[in-house]
C-alpha atoms as a PDB file:
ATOM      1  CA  UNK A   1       0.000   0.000   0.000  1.00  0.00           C
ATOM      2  CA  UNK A   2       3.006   1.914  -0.997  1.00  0.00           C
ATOM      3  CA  UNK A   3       0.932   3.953  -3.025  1.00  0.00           C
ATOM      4  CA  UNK A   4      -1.756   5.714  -0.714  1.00  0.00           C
ATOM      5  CA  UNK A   5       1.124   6.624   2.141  1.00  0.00           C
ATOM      6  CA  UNK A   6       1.871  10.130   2.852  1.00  0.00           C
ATOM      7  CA  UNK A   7      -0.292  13.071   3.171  1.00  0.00           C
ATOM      8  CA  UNK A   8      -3.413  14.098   1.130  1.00  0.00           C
ATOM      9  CA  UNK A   9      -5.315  16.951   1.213  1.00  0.00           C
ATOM     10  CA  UNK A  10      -8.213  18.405  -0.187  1.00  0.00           C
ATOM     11  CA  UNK A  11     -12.209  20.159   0.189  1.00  0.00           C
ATOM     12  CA  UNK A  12     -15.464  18.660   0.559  1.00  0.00           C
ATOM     13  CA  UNK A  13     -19.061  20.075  -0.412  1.00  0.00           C
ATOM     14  CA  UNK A  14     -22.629  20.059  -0.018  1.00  0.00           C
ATOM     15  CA  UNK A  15     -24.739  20.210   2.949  1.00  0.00           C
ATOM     16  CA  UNK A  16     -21.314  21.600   4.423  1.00  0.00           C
ATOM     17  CA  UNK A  17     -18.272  22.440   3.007  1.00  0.00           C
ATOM     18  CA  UNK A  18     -14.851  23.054   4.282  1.00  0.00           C
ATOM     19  CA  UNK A  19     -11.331  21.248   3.673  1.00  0.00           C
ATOM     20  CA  UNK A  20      -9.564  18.336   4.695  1.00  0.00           C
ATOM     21  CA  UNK A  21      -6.029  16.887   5.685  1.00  0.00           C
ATOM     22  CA  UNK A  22      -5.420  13.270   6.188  1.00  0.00           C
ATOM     23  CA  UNK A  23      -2.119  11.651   6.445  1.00  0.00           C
ATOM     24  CA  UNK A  24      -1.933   7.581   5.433  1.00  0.00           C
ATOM     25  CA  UNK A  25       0.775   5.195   6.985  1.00  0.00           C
ATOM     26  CA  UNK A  26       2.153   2.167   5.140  1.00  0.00           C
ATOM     27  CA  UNK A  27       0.109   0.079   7.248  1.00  0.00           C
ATOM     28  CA  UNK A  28      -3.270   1.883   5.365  1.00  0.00           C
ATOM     29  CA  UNK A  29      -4.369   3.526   8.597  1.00  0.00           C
ATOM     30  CA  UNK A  30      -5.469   6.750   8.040  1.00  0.00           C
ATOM     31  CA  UNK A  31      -5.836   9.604  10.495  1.00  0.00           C
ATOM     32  CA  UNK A  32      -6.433  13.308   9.797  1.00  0.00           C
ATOM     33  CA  UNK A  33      -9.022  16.798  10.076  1.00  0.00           C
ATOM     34  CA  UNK A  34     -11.709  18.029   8.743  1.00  0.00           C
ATOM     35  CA  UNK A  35     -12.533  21.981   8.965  1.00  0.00           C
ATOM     36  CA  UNK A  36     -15.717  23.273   8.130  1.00  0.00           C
ATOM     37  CA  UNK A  37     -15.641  27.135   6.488  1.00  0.00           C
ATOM     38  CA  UNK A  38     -17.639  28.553   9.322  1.00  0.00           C
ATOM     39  CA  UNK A  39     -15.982  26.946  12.142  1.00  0.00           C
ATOM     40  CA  UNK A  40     -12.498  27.929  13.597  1.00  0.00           C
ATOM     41  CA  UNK A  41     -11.518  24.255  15.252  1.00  0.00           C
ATOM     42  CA  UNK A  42     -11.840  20.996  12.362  1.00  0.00           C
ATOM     43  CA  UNK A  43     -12.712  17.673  13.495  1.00  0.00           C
ATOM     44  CA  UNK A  44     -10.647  14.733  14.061  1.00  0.00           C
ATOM     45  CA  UNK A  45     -11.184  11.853  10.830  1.00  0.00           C
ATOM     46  CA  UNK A  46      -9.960   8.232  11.093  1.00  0.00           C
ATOM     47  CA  UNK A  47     -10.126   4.618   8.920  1.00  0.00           C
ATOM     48  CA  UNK A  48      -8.744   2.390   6.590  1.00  0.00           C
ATOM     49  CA  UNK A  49      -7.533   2.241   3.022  1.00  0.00           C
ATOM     50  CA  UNK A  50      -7.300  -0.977   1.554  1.00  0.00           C
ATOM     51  CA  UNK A  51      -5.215  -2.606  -1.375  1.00  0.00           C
ATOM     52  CA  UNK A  52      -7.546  -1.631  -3.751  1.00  0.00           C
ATOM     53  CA  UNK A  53      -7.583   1.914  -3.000  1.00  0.00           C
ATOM     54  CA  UNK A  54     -11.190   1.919  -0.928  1.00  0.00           C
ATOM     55  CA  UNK A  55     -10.611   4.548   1.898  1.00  0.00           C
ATOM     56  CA  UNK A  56     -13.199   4.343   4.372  1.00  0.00           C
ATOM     57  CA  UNK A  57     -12.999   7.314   7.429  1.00  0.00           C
ATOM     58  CA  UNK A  58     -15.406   8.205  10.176  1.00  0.00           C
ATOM     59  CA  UNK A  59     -15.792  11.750  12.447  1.00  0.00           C
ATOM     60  CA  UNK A  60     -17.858  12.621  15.293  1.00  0.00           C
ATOM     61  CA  UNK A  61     -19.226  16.328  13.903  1.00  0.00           C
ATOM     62  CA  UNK A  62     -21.208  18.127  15.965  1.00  0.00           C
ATOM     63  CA  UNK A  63     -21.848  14.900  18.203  1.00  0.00           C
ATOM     64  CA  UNK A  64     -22.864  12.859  15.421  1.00  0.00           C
ATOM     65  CA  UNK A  65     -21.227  10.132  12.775  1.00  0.00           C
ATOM     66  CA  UNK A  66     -20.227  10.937   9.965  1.00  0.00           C
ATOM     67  CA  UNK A  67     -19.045   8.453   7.491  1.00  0.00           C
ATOM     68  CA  UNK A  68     -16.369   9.462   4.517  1.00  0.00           C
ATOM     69  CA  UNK A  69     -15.922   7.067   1.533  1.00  0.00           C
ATOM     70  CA  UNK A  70     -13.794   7.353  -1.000  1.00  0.00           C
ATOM     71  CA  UNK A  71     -11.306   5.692  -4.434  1.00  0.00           C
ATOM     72  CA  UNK A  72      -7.672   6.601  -4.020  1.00  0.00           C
ATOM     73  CA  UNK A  73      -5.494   6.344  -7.086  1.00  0.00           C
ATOM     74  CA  UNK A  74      -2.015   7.147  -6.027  1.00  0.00           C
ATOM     75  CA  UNK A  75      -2.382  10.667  -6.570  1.00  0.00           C
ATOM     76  CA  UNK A  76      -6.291  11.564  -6.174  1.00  0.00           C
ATOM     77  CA  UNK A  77      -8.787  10.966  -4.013  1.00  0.00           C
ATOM     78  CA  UNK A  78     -12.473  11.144  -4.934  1.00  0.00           C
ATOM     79  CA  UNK A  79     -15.699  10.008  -2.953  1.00  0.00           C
ATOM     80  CA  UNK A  80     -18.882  10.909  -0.734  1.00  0.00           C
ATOM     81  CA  UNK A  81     -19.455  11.507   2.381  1.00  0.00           C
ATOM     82  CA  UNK A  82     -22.801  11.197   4.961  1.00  0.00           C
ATOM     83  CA  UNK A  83     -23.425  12.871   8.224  1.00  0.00           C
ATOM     84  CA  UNK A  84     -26.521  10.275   9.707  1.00  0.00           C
ATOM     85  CA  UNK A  85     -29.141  11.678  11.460  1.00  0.00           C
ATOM     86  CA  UNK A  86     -28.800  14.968   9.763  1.00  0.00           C
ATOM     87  CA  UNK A  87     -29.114  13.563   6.635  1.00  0.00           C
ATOM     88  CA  UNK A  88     -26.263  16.088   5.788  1.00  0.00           C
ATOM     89  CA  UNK A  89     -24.399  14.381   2.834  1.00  0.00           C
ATOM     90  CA  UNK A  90     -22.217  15.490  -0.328  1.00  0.00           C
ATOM     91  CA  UNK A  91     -18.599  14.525  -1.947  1.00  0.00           C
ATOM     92  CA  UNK A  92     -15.607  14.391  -0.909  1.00  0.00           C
ATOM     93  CA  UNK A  93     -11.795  14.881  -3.546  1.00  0.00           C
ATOM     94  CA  UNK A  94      -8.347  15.737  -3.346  1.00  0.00           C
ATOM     95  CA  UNK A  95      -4.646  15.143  -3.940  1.00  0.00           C
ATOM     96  CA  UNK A  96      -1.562  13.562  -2.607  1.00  0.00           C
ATOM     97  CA  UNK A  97       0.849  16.226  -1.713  1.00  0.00           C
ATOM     98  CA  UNK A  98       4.296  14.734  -3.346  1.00  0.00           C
ATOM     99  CA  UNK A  99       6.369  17.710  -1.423  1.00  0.00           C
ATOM    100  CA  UNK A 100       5.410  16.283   2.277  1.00  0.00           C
ATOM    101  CA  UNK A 101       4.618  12.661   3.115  1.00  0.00           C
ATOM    102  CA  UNK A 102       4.915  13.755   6.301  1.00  0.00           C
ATOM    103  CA  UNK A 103       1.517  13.833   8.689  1.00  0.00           C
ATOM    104  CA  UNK A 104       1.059  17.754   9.758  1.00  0.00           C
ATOM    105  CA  UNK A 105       0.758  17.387  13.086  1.00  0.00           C
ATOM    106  CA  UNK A 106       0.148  20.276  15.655  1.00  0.00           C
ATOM    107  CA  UNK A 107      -3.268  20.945  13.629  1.00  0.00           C
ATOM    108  CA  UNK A 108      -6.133  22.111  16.001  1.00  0.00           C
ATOM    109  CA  UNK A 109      -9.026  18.768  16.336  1.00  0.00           C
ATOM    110  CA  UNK A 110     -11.426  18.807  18.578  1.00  0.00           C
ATOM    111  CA  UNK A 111     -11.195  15.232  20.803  1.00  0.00           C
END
């Protein structure tokens, strides 16, 4: 899972929109944040990727789940996401940044 390691980055739309950071490890855990446009703090995102590219992350927003899927190719990222109970839902794409495959940590999440 070679591929998919390192840090990706990116926006997401629809019933809320914002940006996003994730970093992958080799292992295909993911970990990363979520920021909203009108909110100052993001919101801690975490999952899987598997071999085939399927990325699968969850976030508590607003004390609810949210659920992000996506396809990885090893440089884009491209899915939907689904805030339940809301029914808040809408997509999800971005890149792989080839300058850092480094996580950014120090970023402001809310536990």
């Amino acid at each position: 899972m070679d591929q998919y390691e390192g840090v990706w980055q990116g926006s997401f739309a629809g019933d809320r929109a914002g940006t996003w950071k994730i970093g992958i490890d080799e292992d295909g855990s993911a970990k990363g944040v979520m920021t909203p446009v009108d909110q100052s703090q993001g919101f801690s995102l975490s999952g899987r990727v598997n071999e085939s590219g399927e990325l699968v992350m969850t976030a508590i927003v607003f004390g609810r789940d949210a659920v992000y899927n996506a396809f990885l190719t090893e440089s884009n990222l491209d899915g939907n996401w689904n805030a339940q109970e809301n029914d808040f839902r809408g997509t999800w794409s971005g890149t792989k940044n080839k300058r850092d495959n480094r996580f950014p940590y120090g970023l402001i999440i809310n536990p």
